[in-house]
N, C-alpha and C. Protein backbone atom coordinates (compact mmCIF):
# COMPACT_ATOMS: atom_id res chain seq x y z
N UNK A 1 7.58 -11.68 22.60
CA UNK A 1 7.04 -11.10 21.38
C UNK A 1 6.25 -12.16 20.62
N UNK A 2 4.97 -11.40 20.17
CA UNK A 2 3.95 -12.53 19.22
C UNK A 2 4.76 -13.06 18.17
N UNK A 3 4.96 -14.60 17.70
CA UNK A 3 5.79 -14.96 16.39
C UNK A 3 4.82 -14.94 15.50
N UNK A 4 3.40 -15.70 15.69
CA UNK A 4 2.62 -15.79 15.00
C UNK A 4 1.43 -14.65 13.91
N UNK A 5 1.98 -14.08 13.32
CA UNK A 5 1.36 -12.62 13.11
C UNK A 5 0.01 -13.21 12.05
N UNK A 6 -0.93 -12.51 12.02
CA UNK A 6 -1.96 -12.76 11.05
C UNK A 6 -1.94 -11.88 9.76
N UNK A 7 -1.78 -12.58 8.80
CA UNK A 7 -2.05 -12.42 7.40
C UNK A 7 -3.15 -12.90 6.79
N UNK A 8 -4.15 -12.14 6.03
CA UNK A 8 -4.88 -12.32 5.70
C UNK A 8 -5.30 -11.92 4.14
N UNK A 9 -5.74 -12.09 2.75
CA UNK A 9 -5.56 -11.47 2.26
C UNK A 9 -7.09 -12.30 1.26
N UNK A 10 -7.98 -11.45 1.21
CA UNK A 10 -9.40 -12.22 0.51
C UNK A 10 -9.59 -11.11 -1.11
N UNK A 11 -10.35 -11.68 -1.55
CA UNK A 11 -11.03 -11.31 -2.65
C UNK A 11 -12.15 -11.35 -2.71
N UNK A 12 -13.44 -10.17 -2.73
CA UNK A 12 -14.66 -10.28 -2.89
C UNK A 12 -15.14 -9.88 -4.61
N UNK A 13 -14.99 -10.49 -5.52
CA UNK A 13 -15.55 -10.36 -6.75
C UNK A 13 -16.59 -9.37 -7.11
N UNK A 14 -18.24 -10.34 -6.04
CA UNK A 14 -19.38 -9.59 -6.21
C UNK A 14 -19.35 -8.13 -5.54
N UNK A 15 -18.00 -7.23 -4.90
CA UNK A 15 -18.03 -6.23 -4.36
C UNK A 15 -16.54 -5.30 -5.11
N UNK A 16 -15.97 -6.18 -6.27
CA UNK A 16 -14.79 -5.79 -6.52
C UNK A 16 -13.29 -5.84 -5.87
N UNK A 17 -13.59 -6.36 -4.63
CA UNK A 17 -12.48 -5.42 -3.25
C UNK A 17 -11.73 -6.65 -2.76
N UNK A 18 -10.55 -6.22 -2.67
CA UNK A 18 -9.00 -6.49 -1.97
C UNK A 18 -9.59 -6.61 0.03
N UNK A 19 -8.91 -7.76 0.43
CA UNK A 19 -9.64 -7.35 2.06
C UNK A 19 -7.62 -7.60 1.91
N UNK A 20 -7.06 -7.25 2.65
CA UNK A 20 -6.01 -7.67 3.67
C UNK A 20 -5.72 -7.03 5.00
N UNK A 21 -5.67 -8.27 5.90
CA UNK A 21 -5.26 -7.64 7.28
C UNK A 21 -4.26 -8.27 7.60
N UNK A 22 -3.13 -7.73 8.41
CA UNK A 22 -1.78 -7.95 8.53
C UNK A 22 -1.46 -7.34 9.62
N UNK A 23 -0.57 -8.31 10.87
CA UNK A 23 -0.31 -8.14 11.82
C UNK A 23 1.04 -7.31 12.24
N UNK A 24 1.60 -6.91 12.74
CA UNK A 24 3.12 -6.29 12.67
C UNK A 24 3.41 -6.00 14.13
N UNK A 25 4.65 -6.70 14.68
CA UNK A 25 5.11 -7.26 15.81
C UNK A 25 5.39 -5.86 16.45
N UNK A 26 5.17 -4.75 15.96
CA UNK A 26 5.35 -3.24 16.55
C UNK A 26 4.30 -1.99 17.01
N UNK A 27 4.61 -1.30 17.39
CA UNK A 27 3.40 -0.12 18.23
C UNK A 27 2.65 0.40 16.88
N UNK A 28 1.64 1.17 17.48
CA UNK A 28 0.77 1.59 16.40
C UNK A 28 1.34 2.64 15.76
N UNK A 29 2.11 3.54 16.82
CA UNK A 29 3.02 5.01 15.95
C UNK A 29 3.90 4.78 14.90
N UNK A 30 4.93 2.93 14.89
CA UNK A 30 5.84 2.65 13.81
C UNK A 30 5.22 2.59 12.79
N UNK A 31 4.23 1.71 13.30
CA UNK A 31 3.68 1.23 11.63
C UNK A 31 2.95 2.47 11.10
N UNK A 32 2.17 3.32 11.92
CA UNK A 32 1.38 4.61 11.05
C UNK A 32 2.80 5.42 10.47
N UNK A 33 3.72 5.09 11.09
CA UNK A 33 4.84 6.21 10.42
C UNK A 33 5.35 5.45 9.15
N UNK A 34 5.31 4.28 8.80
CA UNK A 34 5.90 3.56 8.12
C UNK A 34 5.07 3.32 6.57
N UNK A 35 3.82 3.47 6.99
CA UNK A 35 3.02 3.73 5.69
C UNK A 35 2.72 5.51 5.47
N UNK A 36 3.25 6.32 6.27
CA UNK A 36 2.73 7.55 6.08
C UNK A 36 4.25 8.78 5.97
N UNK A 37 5.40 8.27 5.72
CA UNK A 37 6.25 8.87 5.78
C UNK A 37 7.62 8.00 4.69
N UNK A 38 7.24 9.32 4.18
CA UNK A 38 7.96 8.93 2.37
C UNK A 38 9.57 8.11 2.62
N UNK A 39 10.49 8.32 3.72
CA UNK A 39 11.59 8.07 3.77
C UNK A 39 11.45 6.86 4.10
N UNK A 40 10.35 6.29 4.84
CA UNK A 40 9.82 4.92 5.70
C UNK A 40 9.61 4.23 4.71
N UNK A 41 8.77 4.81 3.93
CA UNK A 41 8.03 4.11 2.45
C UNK A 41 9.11 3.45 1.54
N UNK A 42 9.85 4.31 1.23
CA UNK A 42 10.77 3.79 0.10
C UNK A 42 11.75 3.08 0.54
N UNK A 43 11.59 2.48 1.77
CA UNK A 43 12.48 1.13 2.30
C UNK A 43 11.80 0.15 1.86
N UNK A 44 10.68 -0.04 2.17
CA UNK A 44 9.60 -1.20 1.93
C UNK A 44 8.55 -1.65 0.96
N UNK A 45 8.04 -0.20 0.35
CA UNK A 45 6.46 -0.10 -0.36
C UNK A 45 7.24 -0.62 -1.85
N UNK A 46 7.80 -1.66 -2.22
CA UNK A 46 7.97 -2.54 -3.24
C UNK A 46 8.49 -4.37 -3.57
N UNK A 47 8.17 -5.38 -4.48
CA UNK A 47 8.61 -6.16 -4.24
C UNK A 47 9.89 -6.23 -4.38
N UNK A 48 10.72 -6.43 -3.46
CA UNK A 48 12.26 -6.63 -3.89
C UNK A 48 12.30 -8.14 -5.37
N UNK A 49 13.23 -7.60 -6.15
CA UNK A 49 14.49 -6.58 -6.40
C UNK A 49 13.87 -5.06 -6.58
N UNK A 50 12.71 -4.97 -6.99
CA UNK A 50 12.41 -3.23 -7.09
C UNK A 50 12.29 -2.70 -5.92
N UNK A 51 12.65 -1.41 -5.99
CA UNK A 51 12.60 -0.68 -4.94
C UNK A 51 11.61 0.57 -5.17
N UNK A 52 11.61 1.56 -4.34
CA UNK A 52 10.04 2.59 -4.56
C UNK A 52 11.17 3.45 -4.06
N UNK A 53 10.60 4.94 -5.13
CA UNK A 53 11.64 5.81 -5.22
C UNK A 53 10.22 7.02 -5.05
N UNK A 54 10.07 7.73 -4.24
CA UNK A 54 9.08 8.74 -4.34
C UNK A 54 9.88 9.99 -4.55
N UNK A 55 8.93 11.25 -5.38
CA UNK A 55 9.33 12.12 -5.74
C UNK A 55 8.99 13.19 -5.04
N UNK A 56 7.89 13.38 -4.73
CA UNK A 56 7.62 13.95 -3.52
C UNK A 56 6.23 13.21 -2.97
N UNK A 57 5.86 13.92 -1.54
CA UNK A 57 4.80 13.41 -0.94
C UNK A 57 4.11 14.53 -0.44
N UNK A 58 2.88 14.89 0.34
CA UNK A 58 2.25 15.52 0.48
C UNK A 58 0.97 14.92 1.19
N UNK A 59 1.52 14.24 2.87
CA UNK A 59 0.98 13.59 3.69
C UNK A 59 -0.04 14.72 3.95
N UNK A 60 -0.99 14.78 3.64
CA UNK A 60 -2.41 15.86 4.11
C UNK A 60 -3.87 15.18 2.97
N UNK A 61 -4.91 15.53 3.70
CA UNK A 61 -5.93 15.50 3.05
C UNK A 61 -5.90 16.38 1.76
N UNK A 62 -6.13 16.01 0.77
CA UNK A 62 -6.24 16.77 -1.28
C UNK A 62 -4.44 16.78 -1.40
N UNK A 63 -3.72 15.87 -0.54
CA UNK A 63 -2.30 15.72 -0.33
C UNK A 63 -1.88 14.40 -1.58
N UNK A 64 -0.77 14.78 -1.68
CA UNK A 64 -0.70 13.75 -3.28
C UNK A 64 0.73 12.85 -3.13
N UNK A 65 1.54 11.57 -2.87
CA UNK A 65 2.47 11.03 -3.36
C UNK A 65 2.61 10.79 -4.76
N UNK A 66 3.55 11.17 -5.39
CA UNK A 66 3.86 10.60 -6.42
C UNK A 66 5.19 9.96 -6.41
N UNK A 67 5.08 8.56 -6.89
CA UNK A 67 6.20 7.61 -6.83
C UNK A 67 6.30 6.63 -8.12
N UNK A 68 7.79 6.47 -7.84
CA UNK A 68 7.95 5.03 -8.83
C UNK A 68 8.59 3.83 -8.20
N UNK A 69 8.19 2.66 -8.89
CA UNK A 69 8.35 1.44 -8.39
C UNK A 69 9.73 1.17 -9.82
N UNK A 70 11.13 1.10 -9.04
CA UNK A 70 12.45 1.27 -10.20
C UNK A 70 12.76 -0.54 -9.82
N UNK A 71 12.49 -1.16 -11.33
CA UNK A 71 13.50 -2.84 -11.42
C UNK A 71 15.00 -2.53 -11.33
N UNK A 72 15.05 -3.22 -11.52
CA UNK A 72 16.55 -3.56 -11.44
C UNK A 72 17.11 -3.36 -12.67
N UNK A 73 16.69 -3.48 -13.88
CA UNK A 73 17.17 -2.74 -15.06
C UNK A 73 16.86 -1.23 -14.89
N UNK A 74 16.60 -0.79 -14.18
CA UNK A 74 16.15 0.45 -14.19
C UNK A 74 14.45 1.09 -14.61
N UNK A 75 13.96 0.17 -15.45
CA UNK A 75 12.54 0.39 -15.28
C UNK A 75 11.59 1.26 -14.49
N UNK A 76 11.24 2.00 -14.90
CA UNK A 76 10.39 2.91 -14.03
C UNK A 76 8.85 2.75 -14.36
N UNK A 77 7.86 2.18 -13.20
CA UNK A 77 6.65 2.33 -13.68
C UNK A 77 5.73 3.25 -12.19
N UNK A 78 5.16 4.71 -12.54
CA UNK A 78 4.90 5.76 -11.72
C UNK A 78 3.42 5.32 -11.48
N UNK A 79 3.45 5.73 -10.22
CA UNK A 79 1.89 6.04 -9.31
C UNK A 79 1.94 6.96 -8.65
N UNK A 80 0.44 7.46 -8.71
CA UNK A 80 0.36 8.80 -7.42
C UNK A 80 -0.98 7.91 -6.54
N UNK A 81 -0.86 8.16 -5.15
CA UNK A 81 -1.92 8.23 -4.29
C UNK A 81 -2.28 9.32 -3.85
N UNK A 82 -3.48 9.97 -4.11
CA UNK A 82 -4.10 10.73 -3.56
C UNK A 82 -5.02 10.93 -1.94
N UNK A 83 -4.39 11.51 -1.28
CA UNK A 83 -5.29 11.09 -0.21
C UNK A 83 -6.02 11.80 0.24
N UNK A 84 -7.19 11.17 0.52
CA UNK A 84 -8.61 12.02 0.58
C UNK A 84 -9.38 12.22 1.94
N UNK A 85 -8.46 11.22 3.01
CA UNK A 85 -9.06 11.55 4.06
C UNK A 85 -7.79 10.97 5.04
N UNK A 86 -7.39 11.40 6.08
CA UNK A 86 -6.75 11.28 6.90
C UNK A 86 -7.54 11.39 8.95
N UNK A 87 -7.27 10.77 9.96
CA UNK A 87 -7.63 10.53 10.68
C UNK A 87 -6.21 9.80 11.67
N UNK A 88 -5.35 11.03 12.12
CA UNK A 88 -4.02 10.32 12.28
C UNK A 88 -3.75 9.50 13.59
N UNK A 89 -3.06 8.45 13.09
CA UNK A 89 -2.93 7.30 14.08
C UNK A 89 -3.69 5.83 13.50
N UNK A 90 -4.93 6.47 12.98
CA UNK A 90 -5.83 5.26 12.52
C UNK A 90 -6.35 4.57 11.43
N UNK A 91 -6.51 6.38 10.57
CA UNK A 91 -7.21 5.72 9.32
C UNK A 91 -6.11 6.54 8.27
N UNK A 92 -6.33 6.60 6.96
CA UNK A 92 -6.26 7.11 5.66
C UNK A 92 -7.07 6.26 4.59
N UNK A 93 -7.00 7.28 3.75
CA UNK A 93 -7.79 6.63 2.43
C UNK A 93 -6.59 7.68 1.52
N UNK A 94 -6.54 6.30 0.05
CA UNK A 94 -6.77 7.64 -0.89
C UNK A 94 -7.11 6.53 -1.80
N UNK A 95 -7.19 7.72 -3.25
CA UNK A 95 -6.78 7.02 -4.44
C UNK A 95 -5.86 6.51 -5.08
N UNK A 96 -5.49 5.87 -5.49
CA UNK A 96 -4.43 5.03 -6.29
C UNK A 96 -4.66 5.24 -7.56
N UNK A 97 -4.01 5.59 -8.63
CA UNK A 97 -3.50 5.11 -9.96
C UNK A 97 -2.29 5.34 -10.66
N UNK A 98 -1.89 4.60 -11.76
CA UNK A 98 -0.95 4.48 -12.45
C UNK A 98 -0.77 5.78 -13.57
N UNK A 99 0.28 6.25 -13.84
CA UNK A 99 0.70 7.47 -14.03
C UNK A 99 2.05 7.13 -15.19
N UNK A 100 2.44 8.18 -15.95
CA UNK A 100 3.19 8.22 -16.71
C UNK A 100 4.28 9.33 -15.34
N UNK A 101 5.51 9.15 -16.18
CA UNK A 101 6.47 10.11 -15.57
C UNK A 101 6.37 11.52 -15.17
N UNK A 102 5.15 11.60 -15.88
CA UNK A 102 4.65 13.34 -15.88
C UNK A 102 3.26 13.47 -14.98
N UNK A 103 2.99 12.52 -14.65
CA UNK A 103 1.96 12.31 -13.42
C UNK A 103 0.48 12.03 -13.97
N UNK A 104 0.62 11.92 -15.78
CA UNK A 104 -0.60 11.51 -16.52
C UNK A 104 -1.28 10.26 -16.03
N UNK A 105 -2.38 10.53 -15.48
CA UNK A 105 -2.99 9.15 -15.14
C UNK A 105 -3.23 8.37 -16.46
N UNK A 106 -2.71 7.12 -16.59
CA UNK A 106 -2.89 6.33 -17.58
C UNK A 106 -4.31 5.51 -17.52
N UNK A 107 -5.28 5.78 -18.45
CA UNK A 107 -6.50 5.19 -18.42
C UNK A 107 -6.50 3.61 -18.48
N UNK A 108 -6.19 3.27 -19.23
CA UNK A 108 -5.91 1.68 -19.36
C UNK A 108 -5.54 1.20 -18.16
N UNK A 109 -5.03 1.77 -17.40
CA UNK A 109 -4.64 0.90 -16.13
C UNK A 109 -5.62 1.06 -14.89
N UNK A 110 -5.85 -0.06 -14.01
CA UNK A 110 -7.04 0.24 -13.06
C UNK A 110 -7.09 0.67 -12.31
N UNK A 111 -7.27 1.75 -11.44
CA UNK A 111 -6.93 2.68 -10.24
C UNK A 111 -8.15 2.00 -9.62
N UNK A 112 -8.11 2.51 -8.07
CA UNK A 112 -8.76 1.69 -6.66
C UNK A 112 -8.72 2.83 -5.75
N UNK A 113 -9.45 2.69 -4.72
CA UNK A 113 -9.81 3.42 -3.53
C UNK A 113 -9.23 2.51 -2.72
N UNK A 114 -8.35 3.01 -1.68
CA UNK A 114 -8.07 2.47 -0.89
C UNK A 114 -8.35 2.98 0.72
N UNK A 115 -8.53 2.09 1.82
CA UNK A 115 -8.93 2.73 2.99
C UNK A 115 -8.26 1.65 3.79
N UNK A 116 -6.68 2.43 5.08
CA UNK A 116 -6.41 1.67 5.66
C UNK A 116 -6.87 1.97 7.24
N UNK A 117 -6.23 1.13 7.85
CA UNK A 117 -7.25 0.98 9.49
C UNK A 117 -6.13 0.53 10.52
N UNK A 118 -5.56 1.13 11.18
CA UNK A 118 -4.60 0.79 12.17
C UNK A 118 -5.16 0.77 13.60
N UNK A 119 -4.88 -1.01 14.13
CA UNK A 119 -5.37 -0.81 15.47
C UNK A 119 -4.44 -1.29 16.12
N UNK A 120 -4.43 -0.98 17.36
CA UNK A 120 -3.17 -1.78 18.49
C UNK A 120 -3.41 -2.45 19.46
N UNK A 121 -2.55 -3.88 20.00
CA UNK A 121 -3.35 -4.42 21.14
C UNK A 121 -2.12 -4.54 21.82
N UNK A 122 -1.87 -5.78 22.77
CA UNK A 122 -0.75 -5.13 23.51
C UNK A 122 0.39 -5.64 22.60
N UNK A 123 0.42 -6.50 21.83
CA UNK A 123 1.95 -6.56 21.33
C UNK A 123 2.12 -6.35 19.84
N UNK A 124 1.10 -5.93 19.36
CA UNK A 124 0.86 -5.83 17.88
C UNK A 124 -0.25 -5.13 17.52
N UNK A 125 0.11 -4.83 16.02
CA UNK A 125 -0.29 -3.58 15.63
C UNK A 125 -1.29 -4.26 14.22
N UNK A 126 -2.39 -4.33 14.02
CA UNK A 126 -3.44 -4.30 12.78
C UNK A 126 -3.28 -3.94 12.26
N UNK A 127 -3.12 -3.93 10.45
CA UNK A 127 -3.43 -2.85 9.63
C UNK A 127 -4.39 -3.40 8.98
N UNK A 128 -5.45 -3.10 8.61
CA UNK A 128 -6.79 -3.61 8.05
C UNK A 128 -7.48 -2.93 6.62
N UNK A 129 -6.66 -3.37 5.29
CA UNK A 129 -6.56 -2.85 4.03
C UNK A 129 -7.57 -3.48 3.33
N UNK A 130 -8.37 -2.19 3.03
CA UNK A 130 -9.41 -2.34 2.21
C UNK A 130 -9.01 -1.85 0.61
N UNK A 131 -9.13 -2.19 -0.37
CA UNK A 131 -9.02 -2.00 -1.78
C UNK A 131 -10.23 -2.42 -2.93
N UNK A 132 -10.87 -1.36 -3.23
CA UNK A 132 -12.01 -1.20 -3.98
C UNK A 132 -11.83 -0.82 -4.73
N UNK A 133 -12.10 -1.53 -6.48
CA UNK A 133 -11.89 -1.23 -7.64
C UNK A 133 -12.96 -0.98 -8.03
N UNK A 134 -13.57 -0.67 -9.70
CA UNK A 134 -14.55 0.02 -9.70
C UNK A 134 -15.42 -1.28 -11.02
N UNK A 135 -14.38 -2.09 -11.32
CA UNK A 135 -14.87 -2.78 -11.71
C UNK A 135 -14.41 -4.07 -11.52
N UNK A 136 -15.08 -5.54 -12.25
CA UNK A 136 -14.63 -6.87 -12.01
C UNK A 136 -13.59 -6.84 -12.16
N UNK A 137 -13.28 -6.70 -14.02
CA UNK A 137 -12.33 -6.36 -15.03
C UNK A 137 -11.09 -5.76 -14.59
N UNK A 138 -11.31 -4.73 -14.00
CA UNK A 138 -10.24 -3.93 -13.44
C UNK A 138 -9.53 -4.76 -12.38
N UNK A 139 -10.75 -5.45 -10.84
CA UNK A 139 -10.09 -5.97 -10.22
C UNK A 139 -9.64 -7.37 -10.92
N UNK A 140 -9.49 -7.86 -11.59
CA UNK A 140 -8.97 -9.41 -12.14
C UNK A 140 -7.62 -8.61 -12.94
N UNK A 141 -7.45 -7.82 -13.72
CA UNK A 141 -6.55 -7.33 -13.89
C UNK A 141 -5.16 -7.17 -13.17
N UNK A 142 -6.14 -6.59 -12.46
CA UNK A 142 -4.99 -6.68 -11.15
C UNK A 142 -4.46 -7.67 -10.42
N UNK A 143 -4.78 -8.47 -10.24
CA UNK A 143 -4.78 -9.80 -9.50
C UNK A 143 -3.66 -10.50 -10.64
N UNK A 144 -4.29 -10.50 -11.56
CA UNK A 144 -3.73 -11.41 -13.04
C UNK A 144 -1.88 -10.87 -12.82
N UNK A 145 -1.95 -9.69 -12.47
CA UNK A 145 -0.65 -8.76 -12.95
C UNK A 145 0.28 -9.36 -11.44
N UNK A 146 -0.55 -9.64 -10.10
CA UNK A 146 0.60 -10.46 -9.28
C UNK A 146 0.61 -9.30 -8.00
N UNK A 147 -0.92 -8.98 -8.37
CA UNK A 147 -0.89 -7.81 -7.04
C UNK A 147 -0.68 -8.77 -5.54
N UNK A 148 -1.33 -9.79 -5.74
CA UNK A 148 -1.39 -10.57 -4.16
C UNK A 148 0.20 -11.28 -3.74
N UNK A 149 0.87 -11.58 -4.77
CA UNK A 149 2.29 -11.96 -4.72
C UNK A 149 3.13 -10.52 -4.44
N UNK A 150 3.15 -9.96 -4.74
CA UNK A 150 3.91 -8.83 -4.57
C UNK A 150 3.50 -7.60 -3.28
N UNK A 151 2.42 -7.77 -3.26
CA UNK A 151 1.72 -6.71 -1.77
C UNK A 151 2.07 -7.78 -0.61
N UNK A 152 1.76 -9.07 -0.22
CA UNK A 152 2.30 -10.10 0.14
C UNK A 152 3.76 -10.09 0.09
N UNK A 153 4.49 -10.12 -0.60
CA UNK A 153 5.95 -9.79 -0.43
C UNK A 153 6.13 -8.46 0.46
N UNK A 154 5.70 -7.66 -0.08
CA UNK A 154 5.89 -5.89 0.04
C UNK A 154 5.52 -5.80 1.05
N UNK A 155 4.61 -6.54 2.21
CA UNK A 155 4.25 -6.38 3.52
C UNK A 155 5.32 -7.21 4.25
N UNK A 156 5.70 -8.02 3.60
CA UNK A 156 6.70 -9.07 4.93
C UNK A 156 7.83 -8.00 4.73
N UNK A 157 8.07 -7.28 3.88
CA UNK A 157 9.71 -6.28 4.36
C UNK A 157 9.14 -5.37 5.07
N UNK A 158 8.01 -5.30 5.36
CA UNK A 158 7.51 -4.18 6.51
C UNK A 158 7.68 -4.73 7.36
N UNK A 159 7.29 -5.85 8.00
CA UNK A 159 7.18 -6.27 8.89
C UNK A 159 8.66 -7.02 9.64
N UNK A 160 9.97 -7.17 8.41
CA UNK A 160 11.34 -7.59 8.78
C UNK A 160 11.56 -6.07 8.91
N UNK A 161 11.09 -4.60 8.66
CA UNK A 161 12.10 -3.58 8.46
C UNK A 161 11.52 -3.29 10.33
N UNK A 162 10.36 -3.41 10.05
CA UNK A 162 9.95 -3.23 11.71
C UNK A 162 10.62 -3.55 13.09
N UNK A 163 10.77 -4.91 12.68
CA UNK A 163 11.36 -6.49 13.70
C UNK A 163 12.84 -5.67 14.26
N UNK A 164 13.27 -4.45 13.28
CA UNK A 164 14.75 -4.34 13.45
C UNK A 164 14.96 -3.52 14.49
């Protein structure tokens, strides 16, 4: 088995956008199930100590997750992804933003397009995450708030929940 997995994780300013690509020591069906299946999700899709609690999901194209990311005091802060295009095995996109408990998209906070990319070779599996904000502002925001520390975290328990 590959030890060496590739992590990658850039910032393009003059384009707004998140690049990360990330390797995962498993077939292409785990990992597409693992970002695309709510029970999979809420093992991993947070930085520990928080955990991701989804409320429901609605894996389809104009298909909607809505979730929360719960601290350890109990803290609840909600997102929905919208997904806008599906291509199964390989691709998805959706939208991302931040949401009140009632699924109010909160303006102040910066929502992104996201488009992921799953490829397989023989011992490992690509995921190739694109994240496009709509502005500088928005993307530095984000960054500022500890998105690369925590998606970075939030991918290595994918990749230990995988290993298992």
């Amino acid at each position: 088995m590959k030890s060496n997995l590739l992590f990658d994780f850039t910032v393009n300013k003059s384009t707004n956008t998140v690049f990360v690509n990330r390797e995962f020591a498993a077939n292409q069906s785990s990992v597409w199930d693992a970002f695309t299946k709510q029970e999979i999700l809420d093992k991993w899709w947070a930085p520990k100590p928080w955990i991701s609690r989804t409320k429901y999901m609605n894996f389809k194209e104009g298909g909607r997750r809505f979730y929360a990311m719960v601290g350890p005091e109990g803290e609840e802060h909600w997102s929905i992804q919208d997904f806008t295009a599906i291509t199964p095995k390989t691709n998805f996109k959706f939208l991302d933003a931040f949401t009140d408990k009632d699924e109010k998209i909160n303006p102040e906070m910066p929502g992104s397009e996201w488009n992921l990319e799953f490829n397989e070779t023989e011992e490992t599996t690509t995921v190739n995450i694109t994240i496009k904000h709509k502005t500088l502002a928005d993307l530095e925001n984000i960054i500022n708030m500890g998105f690369k520390e925590g998606f970075t975290m939030t991918l290595d328990y994918l990749a230990t929940l995988l290993a298992k």
